[in-house]
N, C-alpha and C. Protein backbone atom coordinates (compact mmCIF):
# COMPACT_ATOMS: atom_id res chain seq x y z
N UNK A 1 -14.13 11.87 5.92
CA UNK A 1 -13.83 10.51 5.51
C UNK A 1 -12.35 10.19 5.73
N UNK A 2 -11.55 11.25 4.95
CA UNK A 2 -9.81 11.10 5.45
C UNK A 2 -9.49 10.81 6.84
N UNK A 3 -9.30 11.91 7.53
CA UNK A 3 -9.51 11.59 9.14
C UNK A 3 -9.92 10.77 9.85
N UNK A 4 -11.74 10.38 9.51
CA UNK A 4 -12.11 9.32 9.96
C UNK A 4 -11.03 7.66 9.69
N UNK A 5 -10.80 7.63 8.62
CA UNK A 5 -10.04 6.84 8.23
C UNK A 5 -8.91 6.34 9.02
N UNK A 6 -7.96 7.49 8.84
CA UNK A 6 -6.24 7.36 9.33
C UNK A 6 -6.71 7.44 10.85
N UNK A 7 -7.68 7.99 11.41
CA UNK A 7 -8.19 7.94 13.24
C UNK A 7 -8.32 6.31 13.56
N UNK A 8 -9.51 5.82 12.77
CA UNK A 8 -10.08 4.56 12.80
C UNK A 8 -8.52 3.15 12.34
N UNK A 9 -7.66 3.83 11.82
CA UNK A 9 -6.79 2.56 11.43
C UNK A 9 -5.72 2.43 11.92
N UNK A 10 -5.43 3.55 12.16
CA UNK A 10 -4.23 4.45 13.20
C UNK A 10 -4.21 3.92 14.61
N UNK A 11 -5.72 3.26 15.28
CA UNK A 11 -5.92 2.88 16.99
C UNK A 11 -5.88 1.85 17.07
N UNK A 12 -5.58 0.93 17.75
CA UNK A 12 -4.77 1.32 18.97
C UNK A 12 -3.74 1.65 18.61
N UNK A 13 -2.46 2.18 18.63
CA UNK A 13 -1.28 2.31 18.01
C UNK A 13 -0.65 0.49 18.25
N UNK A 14 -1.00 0.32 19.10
CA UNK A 14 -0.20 -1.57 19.02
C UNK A 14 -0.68 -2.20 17.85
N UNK A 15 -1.87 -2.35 17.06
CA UNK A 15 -2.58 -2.41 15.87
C UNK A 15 -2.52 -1.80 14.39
N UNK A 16 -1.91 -0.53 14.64
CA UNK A 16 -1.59 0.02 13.26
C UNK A 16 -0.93 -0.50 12.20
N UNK A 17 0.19 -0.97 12.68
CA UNK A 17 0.98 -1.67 11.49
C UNK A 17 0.30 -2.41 10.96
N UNK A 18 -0.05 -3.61 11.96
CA UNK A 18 -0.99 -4.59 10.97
C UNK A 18 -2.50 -3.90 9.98
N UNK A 19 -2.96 -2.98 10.72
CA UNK A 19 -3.95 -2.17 9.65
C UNK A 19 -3.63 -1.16 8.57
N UNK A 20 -2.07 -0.46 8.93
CA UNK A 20 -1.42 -0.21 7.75
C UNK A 20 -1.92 -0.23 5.97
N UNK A 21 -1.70 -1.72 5.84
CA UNK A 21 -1.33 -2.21 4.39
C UNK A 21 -2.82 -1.60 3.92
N UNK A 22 -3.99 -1.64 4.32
CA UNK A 22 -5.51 -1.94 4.53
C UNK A 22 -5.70 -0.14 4.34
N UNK A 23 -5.15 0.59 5.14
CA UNK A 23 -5.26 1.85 5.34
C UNK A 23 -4.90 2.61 4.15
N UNK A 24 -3.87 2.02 3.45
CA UNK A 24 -2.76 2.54 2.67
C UNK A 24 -3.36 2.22 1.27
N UNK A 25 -4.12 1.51 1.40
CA UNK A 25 -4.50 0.88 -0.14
C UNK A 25 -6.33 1.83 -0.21
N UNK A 26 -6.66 1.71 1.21
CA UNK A 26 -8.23 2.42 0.41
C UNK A 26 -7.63 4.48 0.54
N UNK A 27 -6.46 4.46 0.79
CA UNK A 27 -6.02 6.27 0.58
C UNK A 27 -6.03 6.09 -1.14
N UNK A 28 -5.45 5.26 -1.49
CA UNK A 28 -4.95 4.98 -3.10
C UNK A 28 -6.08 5.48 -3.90
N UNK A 29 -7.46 4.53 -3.40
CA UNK A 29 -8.35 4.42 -4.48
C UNK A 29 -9.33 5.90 -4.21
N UNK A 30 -9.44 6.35 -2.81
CA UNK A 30 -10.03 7.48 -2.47
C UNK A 30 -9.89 8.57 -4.13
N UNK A 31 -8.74 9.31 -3.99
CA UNK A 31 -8.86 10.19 -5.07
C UNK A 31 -8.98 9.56 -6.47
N UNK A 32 -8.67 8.83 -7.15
CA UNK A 32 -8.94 7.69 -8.02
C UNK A 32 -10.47 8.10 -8.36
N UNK A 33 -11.44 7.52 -7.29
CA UNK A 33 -12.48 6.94 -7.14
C UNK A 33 -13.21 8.63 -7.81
N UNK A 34 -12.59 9.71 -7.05
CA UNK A 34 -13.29 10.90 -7.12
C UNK A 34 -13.19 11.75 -8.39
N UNK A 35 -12.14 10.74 -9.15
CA UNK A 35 -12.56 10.56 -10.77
C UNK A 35 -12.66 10.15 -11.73
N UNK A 36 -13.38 8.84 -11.09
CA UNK A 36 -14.22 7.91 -11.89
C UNK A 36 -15.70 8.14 -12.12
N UNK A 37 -15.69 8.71 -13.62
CA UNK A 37 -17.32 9.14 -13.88
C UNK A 37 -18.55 7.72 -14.63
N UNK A 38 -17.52 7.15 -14.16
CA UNK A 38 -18.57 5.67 -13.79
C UNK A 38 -19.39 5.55 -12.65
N UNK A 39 -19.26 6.11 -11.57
CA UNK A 39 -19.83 6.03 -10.22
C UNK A 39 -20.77 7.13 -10.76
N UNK A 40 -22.33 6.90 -10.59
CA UNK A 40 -23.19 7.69 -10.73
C UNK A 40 -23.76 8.58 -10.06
N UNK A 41 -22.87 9.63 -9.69
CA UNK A 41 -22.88 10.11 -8.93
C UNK A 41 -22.90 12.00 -8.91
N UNK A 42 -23.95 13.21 -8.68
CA UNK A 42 -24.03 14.31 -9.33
C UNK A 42 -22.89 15.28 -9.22
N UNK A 43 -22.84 15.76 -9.96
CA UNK A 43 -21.68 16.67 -10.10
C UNK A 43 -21.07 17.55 -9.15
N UNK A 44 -22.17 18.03 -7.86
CA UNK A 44 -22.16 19.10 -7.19
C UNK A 44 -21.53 17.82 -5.66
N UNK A 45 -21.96 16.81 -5.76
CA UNK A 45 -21.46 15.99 -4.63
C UNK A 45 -19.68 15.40 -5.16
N UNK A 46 -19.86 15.16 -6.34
CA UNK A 46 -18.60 14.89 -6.75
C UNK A 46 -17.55 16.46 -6.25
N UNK A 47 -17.74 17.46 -6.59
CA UNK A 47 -17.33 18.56 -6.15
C UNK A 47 -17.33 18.48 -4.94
N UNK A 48 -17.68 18.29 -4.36
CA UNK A 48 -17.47 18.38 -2.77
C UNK A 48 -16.24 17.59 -1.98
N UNK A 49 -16.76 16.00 -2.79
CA UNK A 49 -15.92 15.17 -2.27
C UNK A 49 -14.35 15.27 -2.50
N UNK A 50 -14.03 16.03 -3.88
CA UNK A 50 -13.03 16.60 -4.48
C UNK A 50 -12.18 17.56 -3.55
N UNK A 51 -13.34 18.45 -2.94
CA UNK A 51 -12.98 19.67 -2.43
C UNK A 51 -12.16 18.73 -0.55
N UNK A 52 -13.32 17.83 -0.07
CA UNK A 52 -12.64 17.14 1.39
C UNK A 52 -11.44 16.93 0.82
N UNK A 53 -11.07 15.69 -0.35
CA UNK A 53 -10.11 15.64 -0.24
C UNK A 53 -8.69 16.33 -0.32
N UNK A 54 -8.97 17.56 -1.07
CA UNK A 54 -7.88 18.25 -1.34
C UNK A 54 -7.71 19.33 0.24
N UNK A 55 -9.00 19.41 0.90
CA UNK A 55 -8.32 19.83 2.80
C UNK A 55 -8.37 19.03 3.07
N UNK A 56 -8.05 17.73 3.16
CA UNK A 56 -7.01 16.86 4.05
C UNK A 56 -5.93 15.77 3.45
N UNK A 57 -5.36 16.48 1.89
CA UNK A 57 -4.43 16.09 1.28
C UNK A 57 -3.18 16.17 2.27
N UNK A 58 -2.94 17.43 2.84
CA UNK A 58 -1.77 17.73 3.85
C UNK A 58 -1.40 16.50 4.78
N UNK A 59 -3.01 16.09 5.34
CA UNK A 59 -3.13 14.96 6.58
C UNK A 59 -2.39 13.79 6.32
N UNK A 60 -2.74 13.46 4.57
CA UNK A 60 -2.35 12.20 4.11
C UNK A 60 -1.02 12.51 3.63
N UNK A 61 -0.57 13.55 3.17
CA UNK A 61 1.05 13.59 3.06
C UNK A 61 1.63 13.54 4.23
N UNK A 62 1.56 14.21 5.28
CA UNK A 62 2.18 13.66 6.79
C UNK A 62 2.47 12.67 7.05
N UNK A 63 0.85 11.85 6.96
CA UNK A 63 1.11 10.22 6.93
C UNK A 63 1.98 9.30 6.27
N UNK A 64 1.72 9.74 5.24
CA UNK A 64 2.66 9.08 4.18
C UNK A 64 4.30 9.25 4.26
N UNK A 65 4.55 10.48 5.11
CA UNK A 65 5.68 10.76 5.82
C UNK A 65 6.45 9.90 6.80
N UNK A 66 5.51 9.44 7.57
CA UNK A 66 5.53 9.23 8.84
C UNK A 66 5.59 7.84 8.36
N UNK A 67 4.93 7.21 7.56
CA UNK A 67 5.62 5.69 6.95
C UNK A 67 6.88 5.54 6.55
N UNK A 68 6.79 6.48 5.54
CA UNK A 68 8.10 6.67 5.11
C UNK A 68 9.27 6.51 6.19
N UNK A 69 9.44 7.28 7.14
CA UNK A 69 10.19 7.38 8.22
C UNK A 69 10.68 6.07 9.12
N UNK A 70 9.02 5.88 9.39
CA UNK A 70 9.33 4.60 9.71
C UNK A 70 10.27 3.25 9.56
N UNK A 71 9.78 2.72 7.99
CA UNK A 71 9.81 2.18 7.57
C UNK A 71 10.88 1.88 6.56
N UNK A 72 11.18 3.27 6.09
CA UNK A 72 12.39 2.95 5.28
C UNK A 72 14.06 2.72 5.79
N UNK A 73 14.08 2.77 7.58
CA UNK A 73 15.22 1.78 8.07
C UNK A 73 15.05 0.63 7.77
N UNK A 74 13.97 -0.26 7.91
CA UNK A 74 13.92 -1.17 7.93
C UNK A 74 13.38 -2.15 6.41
N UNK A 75 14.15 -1.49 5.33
CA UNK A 75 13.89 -1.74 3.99
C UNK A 75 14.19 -3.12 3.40
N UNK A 76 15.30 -4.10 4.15
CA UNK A 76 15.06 -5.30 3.65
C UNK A 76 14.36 -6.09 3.85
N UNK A 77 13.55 -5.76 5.12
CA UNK A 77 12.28 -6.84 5.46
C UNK A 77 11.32 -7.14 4.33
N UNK A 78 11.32 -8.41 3.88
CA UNK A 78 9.95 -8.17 3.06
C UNK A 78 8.62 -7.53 3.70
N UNK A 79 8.35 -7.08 4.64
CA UNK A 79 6.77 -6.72 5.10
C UNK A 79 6.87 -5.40 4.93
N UNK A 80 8.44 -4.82 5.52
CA UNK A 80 8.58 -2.96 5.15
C UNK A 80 8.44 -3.10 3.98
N UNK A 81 9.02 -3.98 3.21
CA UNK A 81 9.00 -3.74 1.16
C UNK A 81 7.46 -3.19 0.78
N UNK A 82 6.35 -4.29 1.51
CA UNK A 82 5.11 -4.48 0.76
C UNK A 82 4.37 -3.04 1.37
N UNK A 83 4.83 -2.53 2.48
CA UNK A 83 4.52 -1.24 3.09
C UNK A 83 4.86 -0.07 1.98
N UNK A 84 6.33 0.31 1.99
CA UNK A 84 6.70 0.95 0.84
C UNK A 84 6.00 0.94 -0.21
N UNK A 85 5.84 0.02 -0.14
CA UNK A 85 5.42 -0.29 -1.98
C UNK A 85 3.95 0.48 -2.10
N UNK A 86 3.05 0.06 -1.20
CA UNK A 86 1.78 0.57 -1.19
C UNK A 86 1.89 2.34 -0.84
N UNK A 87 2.69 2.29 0.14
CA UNK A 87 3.07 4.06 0.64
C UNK A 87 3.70 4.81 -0.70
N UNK A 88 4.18 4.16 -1.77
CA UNK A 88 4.34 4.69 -3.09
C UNK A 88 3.35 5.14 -3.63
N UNK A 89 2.98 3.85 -4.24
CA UNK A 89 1.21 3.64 -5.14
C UNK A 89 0.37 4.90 -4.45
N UNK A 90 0.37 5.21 -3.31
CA UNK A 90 -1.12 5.83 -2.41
C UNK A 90 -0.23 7.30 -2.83
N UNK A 91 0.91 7.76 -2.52
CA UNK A 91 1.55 9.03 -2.69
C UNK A 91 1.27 9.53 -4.26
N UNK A 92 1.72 8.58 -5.09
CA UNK A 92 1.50 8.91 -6.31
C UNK A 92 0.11 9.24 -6.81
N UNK A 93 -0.68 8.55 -6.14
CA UNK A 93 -2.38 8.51 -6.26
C UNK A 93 -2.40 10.18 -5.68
N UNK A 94 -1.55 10.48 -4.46
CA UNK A 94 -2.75 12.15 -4.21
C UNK A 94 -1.53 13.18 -4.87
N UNK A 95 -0.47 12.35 -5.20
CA UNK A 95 0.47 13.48 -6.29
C UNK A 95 -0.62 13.90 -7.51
N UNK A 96 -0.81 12.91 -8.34
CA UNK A 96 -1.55 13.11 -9.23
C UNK A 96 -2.96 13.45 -9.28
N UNK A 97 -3.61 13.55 -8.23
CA UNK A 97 -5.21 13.99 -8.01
C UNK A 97 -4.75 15.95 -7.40
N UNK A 98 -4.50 15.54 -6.30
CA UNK A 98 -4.26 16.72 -5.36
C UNK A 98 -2.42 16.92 -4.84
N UNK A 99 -2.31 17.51 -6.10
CA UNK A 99 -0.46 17.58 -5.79
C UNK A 99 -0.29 18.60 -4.75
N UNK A 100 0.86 18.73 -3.87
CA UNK A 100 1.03 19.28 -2.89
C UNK A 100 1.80 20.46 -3.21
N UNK A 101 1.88 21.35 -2.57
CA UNK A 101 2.15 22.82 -2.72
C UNK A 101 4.33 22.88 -2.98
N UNK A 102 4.42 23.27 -3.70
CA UNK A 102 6.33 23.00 -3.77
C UNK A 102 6.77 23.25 -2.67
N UNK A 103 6.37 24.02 -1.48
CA UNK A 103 7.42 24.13 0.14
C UNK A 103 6.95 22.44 0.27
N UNK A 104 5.52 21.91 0.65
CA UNK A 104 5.00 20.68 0.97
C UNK A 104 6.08 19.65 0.49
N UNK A 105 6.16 19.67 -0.68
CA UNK A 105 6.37 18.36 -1.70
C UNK A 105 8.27 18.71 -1.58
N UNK A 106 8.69 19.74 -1.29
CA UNK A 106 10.41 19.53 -0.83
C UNK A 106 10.50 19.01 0.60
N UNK A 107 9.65 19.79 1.23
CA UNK A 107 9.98 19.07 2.83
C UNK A 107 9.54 17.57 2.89
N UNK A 108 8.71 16.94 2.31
CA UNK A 108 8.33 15.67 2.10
C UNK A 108 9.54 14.06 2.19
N UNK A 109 9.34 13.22 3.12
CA UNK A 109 10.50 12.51 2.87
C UNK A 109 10.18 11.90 2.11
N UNK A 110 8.80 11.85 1.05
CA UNK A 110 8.94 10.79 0.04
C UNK A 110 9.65 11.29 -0.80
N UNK A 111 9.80 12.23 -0.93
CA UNK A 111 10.40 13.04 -2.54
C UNK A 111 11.93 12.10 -2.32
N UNK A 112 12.48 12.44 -1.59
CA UNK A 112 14.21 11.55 -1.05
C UNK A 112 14.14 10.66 -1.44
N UNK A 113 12.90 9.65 -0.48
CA UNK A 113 13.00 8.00 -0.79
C UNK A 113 12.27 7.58 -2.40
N UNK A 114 11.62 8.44 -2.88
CA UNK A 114 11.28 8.21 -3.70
C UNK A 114 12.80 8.19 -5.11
N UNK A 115 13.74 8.71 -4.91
CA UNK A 115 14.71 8.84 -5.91
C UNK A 115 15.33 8.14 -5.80
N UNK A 116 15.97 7.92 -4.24
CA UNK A 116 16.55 6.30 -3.42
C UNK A 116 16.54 5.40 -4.32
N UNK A 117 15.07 5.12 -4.11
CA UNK A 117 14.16 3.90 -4.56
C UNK A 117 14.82 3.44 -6.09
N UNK A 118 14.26 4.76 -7.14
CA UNK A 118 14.63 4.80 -8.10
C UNK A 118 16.80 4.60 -8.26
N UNK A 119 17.08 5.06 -8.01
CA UNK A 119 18.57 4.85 -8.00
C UNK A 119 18.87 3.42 -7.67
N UNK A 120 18.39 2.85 -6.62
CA UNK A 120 18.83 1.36 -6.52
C UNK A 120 18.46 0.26 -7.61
């Protein structure tokens, strides 16, 4: 589902940005979703879906990298802002579901921009 995802939103690369915001917001609710025991859904599939996401947590921290990178030259634009902003929300979403390993989460450029952020 991860992969499929960031593959499917990621193409053409002339298109990404604009599918971005769209991309960035259903990463958010993904782990969220995988624990919400409102969705009626059995325990052994919930486990599973738990288990995809945490092998391809790495995929989506890259990504979330690679926005980061992007995007945070270009920080007074309002459109980079609303990017950021969501590339926050979605980081914090797989911090708190599927946190990343301490080498992961130092080499990470959100950890930087994330204090940036906070300091300004």
């Amino acid at each position: 589902v991860v992969t499929d995802l960031i593959s499917a939103l990621t193409t053409p690369a002339d298109q990404a940005t604009a599918k971005l915001p769209c991309l960035l917001e259903l990463l958010t609710v993904l782990p969220e979703e995988a624990e919400n025991y409102k969705v009626g859904v059995l325990p052994r599939q919930r486990k599973n879906f738990r288990e995809m996401l945490a092998t391809h947590s790495s995929h989506v921290f890259s990504l979330l990298g690679q926005v980061c990178d992007t995007f945070k030259p270009q920080a007074a634009l309002p459109s980079s802002i609303v990017i950021l902003e969501k590339m926050i929300r979605c980081s914090a979403s797989w911090v708190r579901h599927h946190p990343p390993s301490e080498e992961e989460l130092i080499s990470l450029p959100l950890l930087a921009f994330s204090f940036d952020a906070l300091a300004a």
